[in-house]
N, C-alpha and C. Protein backbone atom coordinates (compact mmCIF):
# COMPACT_ATOMS: atom_id res chain seq x y z
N UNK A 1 7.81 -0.60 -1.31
CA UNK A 1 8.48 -0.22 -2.53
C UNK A 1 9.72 -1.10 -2.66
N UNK A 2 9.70 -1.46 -3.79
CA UNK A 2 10.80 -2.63 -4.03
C UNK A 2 12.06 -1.79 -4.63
N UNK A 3 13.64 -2.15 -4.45
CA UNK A 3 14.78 -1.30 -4.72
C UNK A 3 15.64 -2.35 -5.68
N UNK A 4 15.20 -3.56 -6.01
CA UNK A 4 16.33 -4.31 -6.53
C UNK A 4 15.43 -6.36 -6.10
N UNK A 5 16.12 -6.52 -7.19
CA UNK A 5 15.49 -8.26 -7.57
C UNK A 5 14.94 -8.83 -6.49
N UNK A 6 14.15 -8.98 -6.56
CA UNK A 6 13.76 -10.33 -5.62
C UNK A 6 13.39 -9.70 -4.09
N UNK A 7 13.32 -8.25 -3.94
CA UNK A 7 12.71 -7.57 -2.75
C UNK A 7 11.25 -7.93 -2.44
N UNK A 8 10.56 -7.78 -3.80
CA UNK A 8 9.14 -8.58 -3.21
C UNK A 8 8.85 -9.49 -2.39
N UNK A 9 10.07 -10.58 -3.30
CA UNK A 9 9.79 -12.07 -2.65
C UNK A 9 10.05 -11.72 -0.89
N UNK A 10 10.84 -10.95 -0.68
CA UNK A 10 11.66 -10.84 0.62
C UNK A 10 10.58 -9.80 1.73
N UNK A 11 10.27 -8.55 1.03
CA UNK A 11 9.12 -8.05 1.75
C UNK A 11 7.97 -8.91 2.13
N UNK A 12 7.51 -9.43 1.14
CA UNK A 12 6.01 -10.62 1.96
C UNK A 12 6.47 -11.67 2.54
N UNK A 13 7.65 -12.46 2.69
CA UNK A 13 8.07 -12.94 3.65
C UNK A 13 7.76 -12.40 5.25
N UNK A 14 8.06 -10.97 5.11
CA UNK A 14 8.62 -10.64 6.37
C UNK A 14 6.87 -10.18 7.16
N UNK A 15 6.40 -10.07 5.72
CA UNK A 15 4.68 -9.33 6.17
C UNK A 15 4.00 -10.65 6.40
N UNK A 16 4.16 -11.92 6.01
CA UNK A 16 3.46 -13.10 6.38
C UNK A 16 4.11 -13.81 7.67
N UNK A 17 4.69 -13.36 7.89
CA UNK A 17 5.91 -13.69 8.95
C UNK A 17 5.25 -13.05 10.57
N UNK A 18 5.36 -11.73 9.79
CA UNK A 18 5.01 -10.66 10.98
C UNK A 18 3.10 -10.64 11.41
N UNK A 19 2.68 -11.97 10.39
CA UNK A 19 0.84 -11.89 10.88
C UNK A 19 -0.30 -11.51 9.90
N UNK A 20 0.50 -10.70 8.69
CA UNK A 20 -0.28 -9.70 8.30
C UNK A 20 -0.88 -11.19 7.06
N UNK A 21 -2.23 -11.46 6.84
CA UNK A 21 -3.30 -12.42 6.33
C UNK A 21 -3.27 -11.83 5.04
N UNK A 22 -3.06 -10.66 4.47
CA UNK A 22 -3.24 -10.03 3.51
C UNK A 22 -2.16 -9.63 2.64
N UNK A 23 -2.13 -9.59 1.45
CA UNK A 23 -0.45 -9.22 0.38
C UNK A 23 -1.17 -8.65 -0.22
N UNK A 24 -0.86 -7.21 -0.72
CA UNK A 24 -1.31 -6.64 -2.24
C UNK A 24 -0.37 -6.39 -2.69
N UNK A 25 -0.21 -6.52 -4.23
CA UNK A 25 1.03 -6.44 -4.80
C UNK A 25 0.54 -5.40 -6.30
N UNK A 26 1.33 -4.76 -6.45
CA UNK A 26 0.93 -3.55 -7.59
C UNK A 26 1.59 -3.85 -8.52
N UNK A 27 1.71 -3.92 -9.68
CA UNK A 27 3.28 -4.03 -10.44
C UNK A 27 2.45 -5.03 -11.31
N UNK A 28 3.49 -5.10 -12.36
CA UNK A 28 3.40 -6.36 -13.82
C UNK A 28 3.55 -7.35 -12.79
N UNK A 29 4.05 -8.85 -14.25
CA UNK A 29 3.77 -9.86 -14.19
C UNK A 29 5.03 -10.13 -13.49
N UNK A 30 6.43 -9.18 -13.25
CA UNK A 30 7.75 -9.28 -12.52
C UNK A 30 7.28 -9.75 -11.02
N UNK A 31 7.02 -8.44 -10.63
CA UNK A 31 6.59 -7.84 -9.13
C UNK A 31 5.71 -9.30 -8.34
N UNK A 32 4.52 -9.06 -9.53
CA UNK A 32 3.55 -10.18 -8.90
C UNK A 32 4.13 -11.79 -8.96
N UNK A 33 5.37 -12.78 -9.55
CA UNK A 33 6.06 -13.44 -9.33
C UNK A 33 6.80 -13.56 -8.53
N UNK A 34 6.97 -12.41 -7.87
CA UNK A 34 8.23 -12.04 -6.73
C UNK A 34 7.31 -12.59 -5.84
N UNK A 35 6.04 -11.51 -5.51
CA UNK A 35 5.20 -11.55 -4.50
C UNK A 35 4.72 -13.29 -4.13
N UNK A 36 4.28 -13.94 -5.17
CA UNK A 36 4.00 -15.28 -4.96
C UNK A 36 5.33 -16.30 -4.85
N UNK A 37 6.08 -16.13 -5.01
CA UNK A 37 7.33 -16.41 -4.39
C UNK A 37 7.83 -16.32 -2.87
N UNK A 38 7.67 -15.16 -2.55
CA UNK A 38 7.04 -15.16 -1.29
C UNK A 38 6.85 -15.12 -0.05
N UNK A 39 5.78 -16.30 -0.73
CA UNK A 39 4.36 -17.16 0.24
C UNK A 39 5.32 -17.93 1.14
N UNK A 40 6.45 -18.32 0.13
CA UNK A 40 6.68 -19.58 0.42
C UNK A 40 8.11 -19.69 0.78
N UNK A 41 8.79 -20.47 2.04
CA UNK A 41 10.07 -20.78 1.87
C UNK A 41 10.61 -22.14 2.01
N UNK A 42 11.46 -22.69 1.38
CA UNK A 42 11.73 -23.71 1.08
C UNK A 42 10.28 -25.07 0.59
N UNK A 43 9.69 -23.97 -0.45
CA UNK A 43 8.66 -25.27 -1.05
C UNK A 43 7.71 -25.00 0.37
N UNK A 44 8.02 -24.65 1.36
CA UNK A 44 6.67 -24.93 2.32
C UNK A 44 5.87 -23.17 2.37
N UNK A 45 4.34 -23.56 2.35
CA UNK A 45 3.42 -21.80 2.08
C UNK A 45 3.74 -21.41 3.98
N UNK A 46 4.18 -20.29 3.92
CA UNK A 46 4.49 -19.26 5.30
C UNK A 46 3.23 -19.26 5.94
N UNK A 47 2.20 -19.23 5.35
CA UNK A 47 1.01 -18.73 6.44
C UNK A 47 -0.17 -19.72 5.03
N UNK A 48 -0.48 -21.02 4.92
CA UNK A 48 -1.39 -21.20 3.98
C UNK A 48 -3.02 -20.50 3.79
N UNK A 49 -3.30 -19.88 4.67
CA UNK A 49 -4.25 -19.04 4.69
C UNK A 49 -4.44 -17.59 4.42
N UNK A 50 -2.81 -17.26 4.28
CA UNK A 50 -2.87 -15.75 3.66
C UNK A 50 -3.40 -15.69 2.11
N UNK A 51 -4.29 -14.34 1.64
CA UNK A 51 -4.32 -14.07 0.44
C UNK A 51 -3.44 -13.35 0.00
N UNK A 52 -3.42 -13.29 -1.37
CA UNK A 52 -2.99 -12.24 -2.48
C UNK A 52 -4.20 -11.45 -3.07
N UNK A 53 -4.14 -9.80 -2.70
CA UNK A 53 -4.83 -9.30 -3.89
C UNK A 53 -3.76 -8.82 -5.19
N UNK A 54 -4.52 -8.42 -6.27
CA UNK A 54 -3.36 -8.15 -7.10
C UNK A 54 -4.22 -6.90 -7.62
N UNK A 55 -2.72 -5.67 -8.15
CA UNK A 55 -3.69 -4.47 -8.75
C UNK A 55 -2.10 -4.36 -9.86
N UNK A 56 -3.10 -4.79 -11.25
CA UNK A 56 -1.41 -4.72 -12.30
C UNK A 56 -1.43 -3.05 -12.61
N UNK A 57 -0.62 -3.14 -12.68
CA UNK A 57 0.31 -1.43 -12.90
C UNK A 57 1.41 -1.85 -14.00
N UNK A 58 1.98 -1.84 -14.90
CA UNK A 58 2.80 -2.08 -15.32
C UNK A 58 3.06 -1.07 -16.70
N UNK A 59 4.03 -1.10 -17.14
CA UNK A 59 4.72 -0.27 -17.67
C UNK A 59 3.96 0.15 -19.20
N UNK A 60 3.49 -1.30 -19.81
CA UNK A 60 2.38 -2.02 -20.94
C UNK A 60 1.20 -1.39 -20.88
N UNK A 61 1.28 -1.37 -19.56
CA UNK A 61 -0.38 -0.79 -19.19
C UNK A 61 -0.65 0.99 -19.72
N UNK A 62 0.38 1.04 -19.01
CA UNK A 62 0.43 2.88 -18.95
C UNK A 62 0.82 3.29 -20.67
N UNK A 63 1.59 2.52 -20.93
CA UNK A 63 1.84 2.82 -22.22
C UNK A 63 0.83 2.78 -23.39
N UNK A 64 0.16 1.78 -23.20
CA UNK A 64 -1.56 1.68 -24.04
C UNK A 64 -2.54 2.59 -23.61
N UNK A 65 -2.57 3.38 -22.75
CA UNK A 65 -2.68 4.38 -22.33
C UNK A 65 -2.75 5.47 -23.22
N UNK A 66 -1.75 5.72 -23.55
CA UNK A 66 -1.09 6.92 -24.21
C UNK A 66 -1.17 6.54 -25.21
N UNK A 67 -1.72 5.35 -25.79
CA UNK A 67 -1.83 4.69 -26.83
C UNK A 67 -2.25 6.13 -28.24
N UNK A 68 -1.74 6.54 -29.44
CA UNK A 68 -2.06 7.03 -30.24
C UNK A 68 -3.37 6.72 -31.14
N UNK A 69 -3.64 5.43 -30.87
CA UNK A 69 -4.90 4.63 -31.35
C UNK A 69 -5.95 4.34 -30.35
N UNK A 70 -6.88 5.19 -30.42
CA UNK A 70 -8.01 5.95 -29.30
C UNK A 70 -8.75 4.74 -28.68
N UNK A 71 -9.05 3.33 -29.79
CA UNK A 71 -9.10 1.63 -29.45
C UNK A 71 -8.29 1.09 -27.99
N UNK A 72 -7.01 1.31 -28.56
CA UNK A 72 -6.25 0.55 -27.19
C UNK A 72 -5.95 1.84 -26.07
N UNK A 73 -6.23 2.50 -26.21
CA UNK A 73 -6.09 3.92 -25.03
C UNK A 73 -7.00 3.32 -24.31
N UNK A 74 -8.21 3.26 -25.07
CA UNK A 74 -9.70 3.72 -24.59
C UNK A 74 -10.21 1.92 -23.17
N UNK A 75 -9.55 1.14 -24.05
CA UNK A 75 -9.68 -0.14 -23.27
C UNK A 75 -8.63 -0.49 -22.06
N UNK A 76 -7.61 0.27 -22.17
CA UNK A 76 -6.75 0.28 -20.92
C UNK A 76 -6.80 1.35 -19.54
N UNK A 77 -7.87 2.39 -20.71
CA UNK A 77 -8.25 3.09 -19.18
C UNK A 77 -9.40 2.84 -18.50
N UNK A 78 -10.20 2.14 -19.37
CA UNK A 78 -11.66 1.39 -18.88
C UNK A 78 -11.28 0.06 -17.79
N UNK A 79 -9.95 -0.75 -18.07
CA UNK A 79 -9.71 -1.64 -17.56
C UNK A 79 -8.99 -0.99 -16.08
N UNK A 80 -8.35 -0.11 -16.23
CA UNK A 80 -7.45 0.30 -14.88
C UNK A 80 -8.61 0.75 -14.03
N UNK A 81 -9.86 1.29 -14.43
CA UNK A 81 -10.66 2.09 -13.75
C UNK A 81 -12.06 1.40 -13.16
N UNK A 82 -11.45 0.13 -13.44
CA UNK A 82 -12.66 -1.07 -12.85
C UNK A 82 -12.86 -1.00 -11.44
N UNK A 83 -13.83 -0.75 -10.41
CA UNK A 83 -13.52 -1.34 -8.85
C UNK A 83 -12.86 -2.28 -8.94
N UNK A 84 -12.26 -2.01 -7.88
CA UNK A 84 -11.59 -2.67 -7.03
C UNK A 84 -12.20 -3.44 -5.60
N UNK A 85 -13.44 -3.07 -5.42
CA UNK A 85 -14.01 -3.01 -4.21
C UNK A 85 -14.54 -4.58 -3.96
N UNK A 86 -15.23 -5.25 -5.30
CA UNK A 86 -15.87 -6.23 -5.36
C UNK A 86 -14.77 -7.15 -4.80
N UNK A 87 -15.53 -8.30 -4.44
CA UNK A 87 -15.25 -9.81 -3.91
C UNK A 87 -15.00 -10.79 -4.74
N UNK A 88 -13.59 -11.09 -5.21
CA UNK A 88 -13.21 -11.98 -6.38
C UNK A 88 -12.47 -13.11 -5.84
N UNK A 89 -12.73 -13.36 -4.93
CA UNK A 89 -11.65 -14.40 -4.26
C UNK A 89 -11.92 -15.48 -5.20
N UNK A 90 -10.64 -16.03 -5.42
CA UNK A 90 -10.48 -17.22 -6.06
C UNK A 90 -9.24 -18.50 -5.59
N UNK A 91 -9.22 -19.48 -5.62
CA UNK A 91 -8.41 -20.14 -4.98
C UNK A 91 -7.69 -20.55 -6.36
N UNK A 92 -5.95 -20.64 -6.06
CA UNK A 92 -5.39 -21.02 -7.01
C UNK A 92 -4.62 -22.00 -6.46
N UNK A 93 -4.15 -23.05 -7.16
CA UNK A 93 -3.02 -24.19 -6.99
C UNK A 93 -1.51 -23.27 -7.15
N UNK A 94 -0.74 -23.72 -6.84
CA UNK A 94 0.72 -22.72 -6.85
C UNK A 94 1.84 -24.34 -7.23
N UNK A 95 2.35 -24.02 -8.80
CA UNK A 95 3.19 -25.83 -8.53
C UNK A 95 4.42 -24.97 -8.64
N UNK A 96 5.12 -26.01 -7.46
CA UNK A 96 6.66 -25.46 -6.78
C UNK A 96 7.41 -26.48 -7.65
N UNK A 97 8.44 -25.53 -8.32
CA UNK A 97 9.37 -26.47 -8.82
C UNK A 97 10.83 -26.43 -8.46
């Protein structure tokens, strides 16, 4: 659980640090920037073989939700309620600036 800016980045540091091959990160597009932030310190990846899974949660989300228009309710709870279980690995480029 993150308390203030840039804790993500600082928690998966300490979890790629400490071994752990795996990051899941919950949260919007904030959280999950933190998290891929990171990976990495000074421009160099901590562990280049660790993944990221990602599960968005975000504030947008929940709110379309509750959506009054039964359209965008109906597609944000179909989308949150997808497995999770399947095998999506994908490899991404990360450009450090």
């Amino acid at each position: 659980m993150t308390t203030g800016p840039m804790d993500a980045a600082t928690i998966t540091r300490h979890a790629l640090r400490d071994g752990f091959g795996r990051v899941i990160a919950v949260g919007g597009d904030g959280t999950i920037n933190e998290v891929v932030n990171g990976f990495f310190q000074n421009g160099i990846a901590i562990n280049p073989e660790a993944e990221l899974a990602l599960l968005t949660y975000a504030l947008a989300a929940t709110s379309a939700e509750r959506s009054d228009r039964p359209d965008v309710g109906r597609i944000a709870r179909e989308d949150r309620q997808r497995p999770y279980t399947a095998d999506r690995r994908r490899a991404a480029d990360v450009r450090l600036t």
